[in-house]
PDB file of N, CA and C in Angstrom:
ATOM      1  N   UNK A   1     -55.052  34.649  19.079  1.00  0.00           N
ATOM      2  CA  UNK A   1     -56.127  34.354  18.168  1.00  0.00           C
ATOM      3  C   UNK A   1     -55.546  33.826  16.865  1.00  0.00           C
ATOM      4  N   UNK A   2     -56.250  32.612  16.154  1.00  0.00           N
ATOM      5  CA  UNK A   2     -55.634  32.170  15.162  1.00  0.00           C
ATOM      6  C   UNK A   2     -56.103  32.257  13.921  1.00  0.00           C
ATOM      7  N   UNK A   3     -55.854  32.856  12.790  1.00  0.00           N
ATOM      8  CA  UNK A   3     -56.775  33.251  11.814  1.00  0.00           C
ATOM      9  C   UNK A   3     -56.450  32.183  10.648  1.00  0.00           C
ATOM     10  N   UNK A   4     -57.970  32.256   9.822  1.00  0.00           N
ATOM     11  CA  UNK A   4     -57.403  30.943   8.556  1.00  0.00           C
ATOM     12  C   UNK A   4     -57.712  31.887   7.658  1.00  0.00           C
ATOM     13  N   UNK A   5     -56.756  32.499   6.477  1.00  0.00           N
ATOM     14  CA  UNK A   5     -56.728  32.952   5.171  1.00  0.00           C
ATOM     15  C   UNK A   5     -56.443  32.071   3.805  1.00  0.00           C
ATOM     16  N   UNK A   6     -57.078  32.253   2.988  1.00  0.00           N
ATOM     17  CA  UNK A   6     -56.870  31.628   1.730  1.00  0.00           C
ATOM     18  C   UNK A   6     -57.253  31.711  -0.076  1.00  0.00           C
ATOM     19  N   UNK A   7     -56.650  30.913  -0.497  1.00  0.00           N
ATOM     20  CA  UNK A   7     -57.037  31.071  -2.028  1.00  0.00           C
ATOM     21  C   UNK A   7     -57.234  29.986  -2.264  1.00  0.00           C
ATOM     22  N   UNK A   8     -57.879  29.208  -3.754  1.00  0.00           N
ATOM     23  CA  UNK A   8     -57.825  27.803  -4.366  1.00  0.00           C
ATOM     24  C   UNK A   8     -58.262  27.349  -3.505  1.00  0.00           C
ATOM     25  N   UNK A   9     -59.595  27.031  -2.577  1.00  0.00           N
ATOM     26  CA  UNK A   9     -59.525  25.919  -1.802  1.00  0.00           C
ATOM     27  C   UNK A   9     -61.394  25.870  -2.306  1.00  0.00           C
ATOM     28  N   UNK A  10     -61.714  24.746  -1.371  1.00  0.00           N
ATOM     29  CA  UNK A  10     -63.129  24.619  -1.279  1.00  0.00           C
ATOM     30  C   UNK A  10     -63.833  25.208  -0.252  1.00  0.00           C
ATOM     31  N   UNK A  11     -64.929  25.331  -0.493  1.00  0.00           N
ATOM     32  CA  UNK A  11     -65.915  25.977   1.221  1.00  0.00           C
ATOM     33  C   UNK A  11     -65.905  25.173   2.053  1.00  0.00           C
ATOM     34  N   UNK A  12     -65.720  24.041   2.104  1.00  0.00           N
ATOM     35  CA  UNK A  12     -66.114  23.020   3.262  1.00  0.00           C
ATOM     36  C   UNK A  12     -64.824  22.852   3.841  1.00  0.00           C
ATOM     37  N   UNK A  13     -63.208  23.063   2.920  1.00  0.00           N
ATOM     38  CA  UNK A  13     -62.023  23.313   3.277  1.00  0.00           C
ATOM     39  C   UNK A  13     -61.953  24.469   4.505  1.00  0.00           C
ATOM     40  N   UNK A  14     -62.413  25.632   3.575  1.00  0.00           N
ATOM     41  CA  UNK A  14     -62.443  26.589   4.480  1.00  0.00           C
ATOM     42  C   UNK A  14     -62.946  26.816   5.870  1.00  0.00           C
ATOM     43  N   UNK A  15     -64.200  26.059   5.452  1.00  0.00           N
ATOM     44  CA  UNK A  15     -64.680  25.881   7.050  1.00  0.00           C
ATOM     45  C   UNK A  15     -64.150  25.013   7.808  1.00  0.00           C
ATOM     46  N   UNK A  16     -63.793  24.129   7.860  1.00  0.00           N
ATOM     47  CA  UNK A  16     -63.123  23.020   8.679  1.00  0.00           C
ATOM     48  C   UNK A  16     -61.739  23.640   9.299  1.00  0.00           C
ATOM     49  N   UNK A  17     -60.857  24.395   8.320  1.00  0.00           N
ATOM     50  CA  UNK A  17     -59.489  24.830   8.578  1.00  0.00           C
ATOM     51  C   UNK A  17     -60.262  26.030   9.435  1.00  0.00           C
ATOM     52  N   UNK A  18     -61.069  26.807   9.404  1.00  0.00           N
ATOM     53  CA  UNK A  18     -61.328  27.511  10.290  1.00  0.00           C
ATOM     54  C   UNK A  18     -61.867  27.337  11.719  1.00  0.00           C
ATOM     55  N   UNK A  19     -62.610  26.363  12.021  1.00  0.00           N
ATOM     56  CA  UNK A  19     -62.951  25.957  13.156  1.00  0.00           C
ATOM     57  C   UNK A  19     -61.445  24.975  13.208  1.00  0.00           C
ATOM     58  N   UNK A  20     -60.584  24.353  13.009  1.00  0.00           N
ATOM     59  CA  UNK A  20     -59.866  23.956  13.634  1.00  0.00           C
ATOM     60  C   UNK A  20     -58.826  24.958  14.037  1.00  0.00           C
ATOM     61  N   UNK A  21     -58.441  26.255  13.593  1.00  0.00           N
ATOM     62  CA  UNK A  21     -58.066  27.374  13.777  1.00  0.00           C
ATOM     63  C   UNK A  21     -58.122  27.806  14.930  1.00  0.00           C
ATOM     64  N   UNK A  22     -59.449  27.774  15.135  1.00  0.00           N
ATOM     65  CA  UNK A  22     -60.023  28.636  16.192  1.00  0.00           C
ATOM     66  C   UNK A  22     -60.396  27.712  17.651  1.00  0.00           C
ATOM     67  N   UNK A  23     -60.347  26.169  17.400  1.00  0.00           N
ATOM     68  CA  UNK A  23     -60.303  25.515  18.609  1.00  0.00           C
ATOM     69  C   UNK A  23     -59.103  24.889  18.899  1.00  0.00           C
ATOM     70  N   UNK A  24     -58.334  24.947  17.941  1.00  0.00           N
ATOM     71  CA  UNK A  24     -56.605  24.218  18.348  1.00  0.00           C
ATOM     72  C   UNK A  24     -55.656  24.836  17.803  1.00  0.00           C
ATOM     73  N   UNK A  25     -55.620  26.613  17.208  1.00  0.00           N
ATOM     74  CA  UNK A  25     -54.580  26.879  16.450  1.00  0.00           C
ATOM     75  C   UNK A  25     -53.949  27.231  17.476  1.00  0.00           C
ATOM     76  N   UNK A  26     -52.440  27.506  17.248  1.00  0.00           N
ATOM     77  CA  UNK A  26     -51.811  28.620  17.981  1.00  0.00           C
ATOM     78  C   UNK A  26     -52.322  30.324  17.620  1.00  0.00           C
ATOM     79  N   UNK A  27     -51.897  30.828  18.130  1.00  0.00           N
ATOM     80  CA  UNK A  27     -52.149  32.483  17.854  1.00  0.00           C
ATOM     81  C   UNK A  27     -51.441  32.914  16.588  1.00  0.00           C
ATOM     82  N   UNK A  28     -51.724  32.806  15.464  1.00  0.00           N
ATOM     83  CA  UNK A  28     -50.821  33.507  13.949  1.00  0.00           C
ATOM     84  C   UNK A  28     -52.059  33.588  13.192  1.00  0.00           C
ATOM     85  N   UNK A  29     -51.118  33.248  11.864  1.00  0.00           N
ATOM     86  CA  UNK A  29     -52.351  33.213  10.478  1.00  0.00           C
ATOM     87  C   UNK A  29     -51.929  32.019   9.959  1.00  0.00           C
ATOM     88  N   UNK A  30     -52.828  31.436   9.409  1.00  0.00           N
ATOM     89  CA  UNK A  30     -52.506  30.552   8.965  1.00  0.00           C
ATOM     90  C   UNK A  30     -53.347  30.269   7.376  1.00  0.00           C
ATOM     91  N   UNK A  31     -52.922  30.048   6.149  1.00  0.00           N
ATOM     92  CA  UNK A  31     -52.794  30.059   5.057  1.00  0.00           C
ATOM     93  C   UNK A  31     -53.818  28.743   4.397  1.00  0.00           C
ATOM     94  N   UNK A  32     -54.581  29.076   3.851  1.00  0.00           N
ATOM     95  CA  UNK A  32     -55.919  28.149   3.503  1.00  0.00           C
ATOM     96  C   UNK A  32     -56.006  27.634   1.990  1.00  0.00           C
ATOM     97  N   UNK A  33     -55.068  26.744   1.180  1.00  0.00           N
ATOM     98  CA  UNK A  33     -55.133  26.909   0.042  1.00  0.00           C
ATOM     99  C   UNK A  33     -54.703  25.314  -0.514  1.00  0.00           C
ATOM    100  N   UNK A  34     -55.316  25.016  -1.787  1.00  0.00           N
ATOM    101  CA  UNK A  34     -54.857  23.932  -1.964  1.00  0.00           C
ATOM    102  C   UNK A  34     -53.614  24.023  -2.500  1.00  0.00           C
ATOM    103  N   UNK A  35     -53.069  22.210  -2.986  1.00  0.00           N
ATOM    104  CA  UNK A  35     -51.892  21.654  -3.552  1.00  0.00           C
ATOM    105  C   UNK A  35     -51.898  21.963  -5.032  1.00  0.00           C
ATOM    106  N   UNK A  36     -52.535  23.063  -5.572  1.00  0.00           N
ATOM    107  CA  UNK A  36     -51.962  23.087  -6.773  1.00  0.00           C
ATOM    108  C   UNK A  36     -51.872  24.643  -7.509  1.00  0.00           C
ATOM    109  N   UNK A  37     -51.111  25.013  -6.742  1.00  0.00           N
ATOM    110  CA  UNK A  37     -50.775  26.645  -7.209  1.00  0.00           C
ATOM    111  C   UNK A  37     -50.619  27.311  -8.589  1.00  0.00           C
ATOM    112  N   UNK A  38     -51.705  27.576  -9.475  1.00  0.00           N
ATOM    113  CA  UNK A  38     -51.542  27.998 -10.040  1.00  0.00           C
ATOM    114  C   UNK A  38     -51.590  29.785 -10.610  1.00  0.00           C
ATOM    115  N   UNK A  39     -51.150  30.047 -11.878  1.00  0.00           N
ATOM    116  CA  UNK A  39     -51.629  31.356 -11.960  1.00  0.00           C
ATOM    117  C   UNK A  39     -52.206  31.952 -12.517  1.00  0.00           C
ATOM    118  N   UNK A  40     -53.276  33.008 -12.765  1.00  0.00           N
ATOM    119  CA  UNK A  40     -54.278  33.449 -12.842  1.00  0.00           C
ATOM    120  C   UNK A  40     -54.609  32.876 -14.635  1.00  0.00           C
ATOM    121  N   UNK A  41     -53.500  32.682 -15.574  1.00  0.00           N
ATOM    122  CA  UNK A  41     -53.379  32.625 -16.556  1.00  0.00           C
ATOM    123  C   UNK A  41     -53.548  31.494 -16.553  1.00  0.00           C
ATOM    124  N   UNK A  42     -53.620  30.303 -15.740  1.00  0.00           N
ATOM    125  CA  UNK A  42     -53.904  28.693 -16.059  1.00  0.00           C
ATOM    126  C   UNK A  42     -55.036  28.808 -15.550  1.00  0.00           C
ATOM    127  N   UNK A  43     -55.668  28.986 -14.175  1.00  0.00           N
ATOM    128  CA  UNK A  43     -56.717  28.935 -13.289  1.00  0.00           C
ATOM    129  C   UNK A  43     -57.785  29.430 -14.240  1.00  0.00           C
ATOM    130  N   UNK A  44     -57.952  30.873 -14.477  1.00  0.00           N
ATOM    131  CA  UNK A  44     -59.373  31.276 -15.565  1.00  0.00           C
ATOM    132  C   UNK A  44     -59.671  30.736 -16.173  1.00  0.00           C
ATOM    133  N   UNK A  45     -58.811  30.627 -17.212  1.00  0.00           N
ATOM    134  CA  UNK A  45     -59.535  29.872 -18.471  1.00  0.00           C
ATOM    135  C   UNK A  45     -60.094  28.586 -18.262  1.00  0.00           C
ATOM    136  N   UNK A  46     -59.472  27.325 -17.161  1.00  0.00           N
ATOM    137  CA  UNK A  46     -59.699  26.653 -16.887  1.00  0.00           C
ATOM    138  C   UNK A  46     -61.150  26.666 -16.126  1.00  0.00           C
ATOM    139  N   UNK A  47     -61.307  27.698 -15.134  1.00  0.00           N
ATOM    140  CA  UNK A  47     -62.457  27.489 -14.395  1.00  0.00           C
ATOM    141  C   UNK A  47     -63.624  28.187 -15.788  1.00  0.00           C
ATOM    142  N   UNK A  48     -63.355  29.136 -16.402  1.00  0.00           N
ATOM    143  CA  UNK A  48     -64.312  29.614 -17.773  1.00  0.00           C
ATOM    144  C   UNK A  48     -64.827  28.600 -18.433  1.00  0.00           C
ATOM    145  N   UNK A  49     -63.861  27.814 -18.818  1.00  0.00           N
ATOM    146  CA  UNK A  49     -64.391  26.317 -19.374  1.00  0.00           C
ATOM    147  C   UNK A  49     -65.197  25.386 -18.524  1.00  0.00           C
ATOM    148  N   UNK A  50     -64.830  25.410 -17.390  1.00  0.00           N
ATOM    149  CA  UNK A  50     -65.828  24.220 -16.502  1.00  0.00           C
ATOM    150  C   UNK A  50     -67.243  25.150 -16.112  1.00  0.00           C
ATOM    151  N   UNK A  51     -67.552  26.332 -16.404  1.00  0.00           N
ATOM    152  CA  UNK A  51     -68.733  26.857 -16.258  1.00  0.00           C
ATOM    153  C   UNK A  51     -69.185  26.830 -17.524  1.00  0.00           C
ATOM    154  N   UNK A  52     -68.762  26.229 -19.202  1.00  0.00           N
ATOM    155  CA  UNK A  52     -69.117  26.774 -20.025  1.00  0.00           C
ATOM    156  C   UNK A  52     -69.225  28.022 -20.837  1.00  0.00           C
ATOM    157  N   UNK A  53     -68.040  28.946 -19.936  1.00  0.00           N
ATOM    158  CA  UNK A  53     -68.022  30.166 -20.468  1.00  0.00           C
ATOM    159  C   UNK A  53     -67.113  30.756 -21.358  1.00  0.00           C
ATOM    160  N   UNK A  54     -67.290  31.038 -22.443  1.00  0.00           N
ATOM    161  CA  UNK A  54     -66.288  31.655 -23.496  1.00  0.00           C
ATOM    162  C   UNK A  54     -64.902  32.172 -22.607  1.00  0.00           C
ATOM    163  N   UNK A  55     -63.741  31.942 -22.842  1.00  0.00           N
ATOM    164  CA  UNK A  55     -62.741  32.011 -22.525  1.00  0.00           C
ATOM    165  C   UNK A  55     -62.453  33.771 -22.377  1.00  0.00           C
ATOM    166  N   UNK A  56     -61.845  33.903 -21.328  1.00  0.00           N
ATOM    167  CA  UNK A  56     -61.509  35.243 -20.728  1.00  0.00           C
ATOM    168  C   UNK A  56     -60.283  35.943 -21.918  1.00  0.00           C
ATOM    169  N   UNK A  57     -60.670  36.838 -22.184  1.00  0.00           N
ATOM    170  CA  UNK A  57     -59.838  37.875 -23.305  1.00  0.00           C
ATOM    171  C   UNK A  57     -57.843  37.764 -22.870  1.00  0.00           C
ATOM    172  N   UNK A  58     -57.908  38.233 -23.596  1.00  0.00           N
ATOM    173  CA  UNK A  58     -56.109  38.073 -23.070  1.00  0.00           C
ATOM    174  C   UNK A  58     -55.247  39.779 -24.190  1.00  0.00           C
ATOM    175  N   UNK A  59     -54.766  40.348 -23.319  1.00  0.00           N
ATOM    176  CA  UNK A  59     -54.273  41.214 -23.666  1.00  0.00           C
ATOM    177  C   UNK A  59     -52.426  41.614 -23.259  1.00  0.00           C
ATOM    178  N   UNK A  60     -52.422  42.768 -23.990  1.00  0.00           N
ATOM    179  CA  UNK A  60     -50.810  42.586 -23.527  1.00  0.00           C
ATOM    180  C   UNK A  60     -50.943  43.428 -22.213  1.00  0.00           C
ATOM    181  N   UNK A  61     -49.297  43.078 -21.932  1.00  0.00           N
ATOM    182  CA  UNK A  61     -49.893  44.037 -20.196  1.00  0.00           C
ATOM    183  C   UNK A  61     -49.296  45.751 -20.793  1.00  0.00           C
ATOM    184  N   UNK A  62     -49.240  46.002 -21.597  1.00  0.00           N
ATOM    185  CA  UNK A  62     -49.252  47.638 -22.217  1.00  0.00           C
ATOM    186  C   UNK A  62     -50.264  48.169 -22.166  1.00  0.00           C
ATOM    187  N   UNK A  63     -51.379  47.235 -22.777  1.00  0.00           N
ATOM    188  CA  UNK A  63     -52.933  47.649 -22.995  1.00  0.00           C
ATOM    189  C   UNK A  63     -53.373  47.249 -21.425  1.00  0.00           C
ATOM    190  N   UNK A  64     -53.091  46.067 -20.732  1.00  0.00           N
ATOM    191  CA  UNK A  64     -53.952  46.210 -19.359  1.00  0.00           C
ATOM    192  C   UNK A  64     -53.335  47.087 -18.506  1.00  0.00           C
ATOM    193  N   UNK A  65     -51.594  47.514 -18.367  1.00  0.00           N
ATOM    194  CA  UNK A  65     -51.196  48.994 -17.597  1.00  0.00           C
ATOM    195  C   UNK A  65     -52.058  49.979 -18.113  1.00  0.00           C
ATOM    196  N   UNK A  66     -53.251  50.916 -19.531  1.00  0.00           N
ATOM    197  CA  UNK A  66     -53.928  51.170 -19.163  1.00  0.00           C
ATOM    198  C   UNK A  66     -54.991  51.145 -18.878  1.00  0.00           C
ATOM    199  N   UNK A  67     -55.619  49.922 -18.767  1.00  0.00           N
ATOM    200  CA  UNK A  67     -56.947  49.937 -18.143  1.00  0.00           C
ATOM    201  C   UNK A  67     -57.121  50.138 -16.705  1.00  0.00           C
ATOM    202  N   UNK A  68     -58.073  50.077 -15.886  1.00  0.00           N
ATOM    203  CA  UNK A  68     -58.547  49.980 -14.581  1.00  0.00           C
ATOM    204  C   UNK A  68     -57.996  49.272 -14.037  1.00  0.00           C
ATOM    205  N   UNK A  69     -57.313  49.586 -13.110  1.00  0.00           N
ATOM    206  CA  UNK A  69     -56.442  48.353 -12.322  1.00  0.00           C
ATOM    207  C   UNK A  69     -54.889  48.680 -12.229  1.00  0.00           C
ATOM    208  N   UNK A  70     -54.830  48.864 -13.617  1.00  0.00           N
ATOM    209  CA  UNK A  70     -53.214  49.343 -13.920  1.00  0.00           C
ATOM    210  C   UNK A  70     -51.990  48.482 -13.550  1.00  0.00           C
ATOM    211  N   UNK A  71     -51.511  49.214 -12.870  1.00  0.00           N
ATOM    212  CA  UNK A  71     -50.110  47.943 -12.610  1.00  0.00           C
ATOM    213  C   UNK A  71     -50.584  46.575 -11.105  1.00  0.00           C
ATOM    214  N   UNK A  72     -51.821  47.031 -10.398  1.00  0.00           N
ATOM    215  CA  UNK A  72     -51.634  45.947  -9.359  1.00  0.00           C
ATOM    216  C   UNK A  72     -52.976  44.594 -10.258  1.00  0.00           C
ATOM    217  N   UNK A  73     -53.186  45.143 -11.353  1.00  0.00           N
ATOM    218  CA  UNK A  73     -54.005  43.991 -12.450  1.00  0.00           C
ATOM    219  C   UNK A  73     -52.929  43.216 -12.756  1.00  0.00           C
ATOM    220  N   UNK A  74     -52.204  43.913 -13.419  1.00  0.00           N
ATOM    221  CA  UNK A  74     -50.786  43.373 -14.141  1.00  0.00           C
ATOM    222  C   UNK A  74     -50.327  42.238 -13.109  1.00  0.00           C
ATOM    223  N   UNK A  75     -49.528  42.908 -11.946  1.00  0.00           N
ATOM    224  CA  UNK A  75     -48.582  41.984 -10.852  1.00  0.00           C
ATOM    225  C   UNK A  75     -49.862  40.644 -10.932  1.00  0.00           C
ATOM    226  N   UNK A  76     -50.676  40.691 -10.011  1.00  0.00           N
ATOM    227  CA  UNK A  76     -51.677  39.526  -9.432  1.00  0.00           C
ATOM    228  C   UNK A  76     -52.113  38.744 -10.559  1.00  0.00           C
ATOM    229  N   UNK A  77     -52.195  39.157 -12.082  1.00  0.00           N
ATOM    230  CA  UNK A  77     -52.452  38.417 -13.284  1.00  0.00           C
ATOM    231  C   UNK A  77     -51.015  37.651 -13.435  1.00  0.00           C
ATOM    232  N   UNK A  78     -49.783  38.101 -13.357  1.00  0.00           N
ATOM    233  CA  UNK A  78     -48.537  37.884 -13.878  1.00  0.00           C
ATOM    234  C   UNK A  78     -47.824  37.587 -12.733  1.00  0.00           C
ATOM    235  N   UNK A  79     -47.476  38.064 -12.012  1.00  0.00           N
ATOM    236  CA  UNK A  79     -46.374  38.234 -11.302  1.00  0.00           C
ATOM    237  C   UNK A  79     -46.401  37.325  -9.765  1.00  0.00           C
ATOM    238  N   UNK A  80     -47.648  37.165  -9.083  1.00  0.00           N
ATOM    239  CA  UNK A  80     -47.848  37.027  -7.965  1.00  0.00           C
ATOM    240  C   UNK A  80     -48.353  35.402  -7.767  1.00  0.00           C
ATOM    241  N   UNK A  81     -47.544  34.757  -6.800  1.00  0.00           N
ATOM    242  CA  UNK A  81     -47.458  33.606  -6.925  1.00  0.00           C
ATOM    243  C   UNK A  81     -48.254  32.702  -5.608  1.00  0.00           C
ATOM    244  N   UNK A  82     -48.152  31.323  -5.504  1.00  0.00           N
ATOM    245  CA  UNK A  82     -48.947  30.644  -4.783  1.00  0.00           C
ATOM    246  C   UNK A  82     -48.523  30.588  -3.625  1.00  0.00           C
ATOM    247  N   UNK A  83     -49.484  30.188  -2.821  1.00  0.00           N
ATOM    248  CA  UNK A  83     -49.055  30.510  -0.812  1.00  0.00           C
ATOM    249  C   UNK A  83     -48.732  28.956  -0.339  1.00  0.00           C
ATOM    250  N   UNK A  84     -47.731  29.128   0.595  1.00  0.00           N
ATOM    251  CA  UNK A  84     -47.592  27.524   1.192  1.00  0.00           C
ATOM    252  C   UNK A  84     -49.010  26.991   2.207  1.00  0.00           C
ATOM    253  N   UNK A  85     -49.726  26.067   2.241  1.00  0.00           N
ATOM    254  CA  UNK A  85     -50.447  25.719   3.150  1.00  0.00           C
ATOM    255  C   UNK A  85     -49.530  24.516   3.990  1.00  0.00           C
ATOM    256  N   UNK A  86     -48.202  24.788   4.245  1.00  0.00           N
ATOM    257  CA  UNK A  86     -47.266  23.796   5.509  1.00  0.00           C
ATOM    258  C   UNK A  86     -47.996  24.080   6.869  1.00  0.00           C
ATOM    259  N   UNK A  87     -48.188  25.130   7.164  1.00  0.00           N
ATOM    260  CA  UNK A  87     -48.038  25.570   8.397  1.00  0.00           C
ATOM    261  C   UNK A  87     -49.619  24.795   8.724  1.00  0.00           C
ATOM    262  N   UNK A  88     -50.960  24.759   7.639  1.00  0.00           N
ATOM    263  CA  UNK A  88     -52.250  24.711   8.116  1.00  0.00           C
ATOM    264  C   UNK A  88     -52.044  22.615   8.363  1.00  0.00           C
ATOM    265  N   UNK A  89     -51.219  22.464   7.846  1.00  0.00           N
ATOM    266  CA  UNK A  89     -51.256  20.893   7.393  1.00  0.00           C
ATOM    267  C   UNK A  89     -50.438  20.690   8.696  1.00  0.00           C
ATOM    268  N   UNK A  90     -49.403  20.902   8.893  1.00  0.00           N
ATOM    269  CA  UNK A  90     -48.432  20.874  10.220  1.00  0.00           C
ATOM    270  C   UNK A  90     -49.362  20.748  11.227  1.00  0.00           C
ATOM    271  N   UNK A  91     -50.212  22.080  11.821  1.00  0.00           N
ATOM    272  CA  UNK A  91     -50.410  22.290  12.919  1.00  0.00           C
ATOM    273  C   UNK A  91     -52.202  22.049  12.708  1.00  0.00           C
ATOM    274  N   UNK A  92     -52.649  22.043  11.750  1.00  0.00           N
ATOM    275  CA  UNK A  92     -54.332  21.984  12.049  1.00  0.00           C
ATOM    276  C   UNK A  92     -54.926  20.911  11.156  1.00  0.00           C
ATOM    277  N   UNK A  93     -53.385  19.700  10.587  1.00  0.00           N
ATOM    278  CA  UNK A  93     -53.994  18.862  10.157  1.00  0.00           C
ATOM    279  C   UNK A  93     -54.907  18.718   9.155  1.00  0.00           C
ATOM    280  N   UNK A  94     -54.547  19.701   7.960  1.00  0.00           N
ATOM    281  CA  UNK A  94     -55.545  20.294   7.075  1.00  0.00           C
ATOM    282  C   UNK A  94     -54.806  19.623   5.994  1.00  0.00           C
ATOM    283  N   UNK A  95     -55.968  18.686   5.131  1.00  0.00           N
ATOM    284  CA  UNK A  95     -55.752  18.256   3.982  1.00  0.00           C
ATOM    285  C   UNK A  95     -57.064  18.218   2.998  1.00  0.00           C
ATOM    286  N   UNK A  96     -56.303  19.189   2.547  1.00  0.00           N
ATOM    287  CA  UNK A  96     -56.828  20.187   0.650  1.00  0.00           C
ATOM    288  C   UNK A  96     -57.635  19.210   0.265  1.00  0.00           C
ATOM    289  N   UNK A  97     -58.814  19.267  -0.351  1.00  0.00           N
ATOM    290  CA  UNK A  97     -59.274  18.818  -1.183  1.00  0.00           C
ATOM    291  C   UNK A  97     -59.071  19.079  -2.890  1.00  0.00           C
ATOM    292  N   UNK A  98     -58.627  18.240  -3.732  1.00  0.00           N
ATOM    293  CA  UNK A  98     -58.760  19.014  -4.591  1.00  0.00           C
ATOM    294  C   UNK A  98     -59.767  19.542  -5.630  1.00  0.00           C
ATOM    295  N   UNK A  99     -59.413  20.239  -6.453  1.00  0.00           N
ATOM    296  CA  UNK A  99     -60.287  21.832  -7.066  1.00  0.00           C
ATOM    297  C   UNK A  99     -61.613  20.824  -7.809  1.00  0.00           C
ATOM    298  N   UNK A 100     -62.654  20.738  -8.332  1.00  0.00           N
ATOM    299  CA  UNK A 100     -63.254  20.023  -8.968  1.00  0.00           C
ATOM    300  C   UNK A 100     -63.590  20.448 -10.164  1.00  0.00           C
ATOM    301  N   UNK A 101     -63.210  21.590 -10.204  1.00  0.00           N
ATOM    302  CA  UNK A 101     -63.163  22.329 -11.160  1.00  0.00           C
ATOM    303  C   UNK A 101     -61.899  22.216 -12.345  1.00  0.00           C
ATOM    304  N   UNK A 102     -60.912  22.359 -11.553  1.00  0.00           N
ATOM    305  CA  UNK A 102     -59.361  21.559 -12.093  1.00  0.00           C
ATOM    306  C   UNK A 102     -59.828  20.260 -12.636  1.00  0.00           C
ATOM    307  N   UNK A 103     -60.141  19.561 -12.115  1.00  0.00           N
ATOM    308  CA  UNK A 103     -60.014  17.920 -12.105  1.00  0.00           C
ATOM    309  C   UNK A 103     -60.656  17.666 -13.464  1.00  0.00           C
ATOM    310  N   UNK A 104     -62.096  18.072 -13.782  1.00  0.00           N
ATOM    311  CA  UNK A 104     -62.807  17.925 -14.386  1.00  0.00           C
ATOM    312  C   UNK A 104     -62.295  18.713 -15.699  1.00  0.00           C
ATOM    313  N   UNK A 105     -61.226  20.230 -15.647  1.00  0.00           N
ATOM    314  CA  UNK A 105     -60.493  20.376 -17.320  1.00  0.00           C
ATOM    315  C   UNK A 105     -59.778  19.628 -17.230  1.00  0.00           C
ATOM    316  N   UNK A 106     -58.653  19.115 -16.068  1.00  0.00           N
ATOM    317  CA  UNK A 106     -57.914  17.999 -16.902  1.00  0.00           C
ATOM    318  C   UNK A 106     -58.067  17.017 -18.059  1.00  0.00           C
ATOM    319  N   UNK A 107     -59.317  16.191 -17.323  1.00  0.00           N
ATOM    320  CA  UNK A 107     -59.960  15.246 -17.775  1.00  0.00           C
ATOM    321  C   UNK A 107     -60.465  15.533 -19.163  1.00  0.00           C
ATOM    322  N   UNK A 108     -60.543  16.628 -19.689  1.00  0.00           N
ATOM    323  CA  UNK A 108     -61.094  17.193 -20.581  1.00  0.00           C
ATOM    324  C   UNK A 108     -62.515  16.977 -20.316  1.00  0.00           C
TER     325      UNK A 108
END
């Protein structure tokens, strides 16, 4: 059975990499994400702005080790990095759309 997991991508990404998953994958997992890995600290603020929304707070990680979450807030805010989508592009022919959300802060 071939599973499609992911981050950064679109719904229509997702669905497509999943039905091609499931009618031509091999048996693994296979990784659902676009070409532009970023981290949580570029991505928010960026997507906050393309909804119009006041920019997400920013604290030190002293004060977020104690809030809710604690140290696995910390890692996945800081520490934890982007997934290869080789394997979905290799074998299921999967090409990312990119973010429109991205595109549109670039552009300012």
């Amino acid at each position: 059975m071939a599973k499609a997991f992911g981050r950064g991508y679109t719904l229509k990404d997702a669905a497509l990499a999943t039905i091609a998953a499931a009618e031509q994958g091999n048996p693994g997992i296979y990784l659902i994400a676009n070409d532009q890995p970023l981290a949580v600290r570029e991505w928010l603020p960026a997507f906050a702005r393309w909804l119009n929304a006041p920019p997400p707070p920013q604290i030190s990680i002293e004060e977020a080790l104690k809030r809710d979450g604690g140290a696995d807030a910390v890692y996945y805010g800081t520490q934890m990095r982007g997934v290869s989508n080789a394997k979905a592009k290799r074998e299921l022919n999967f090409r990312p759309r990119p973010l429109e959300w991205i595109e549109r802060t670039k552009r300012g």
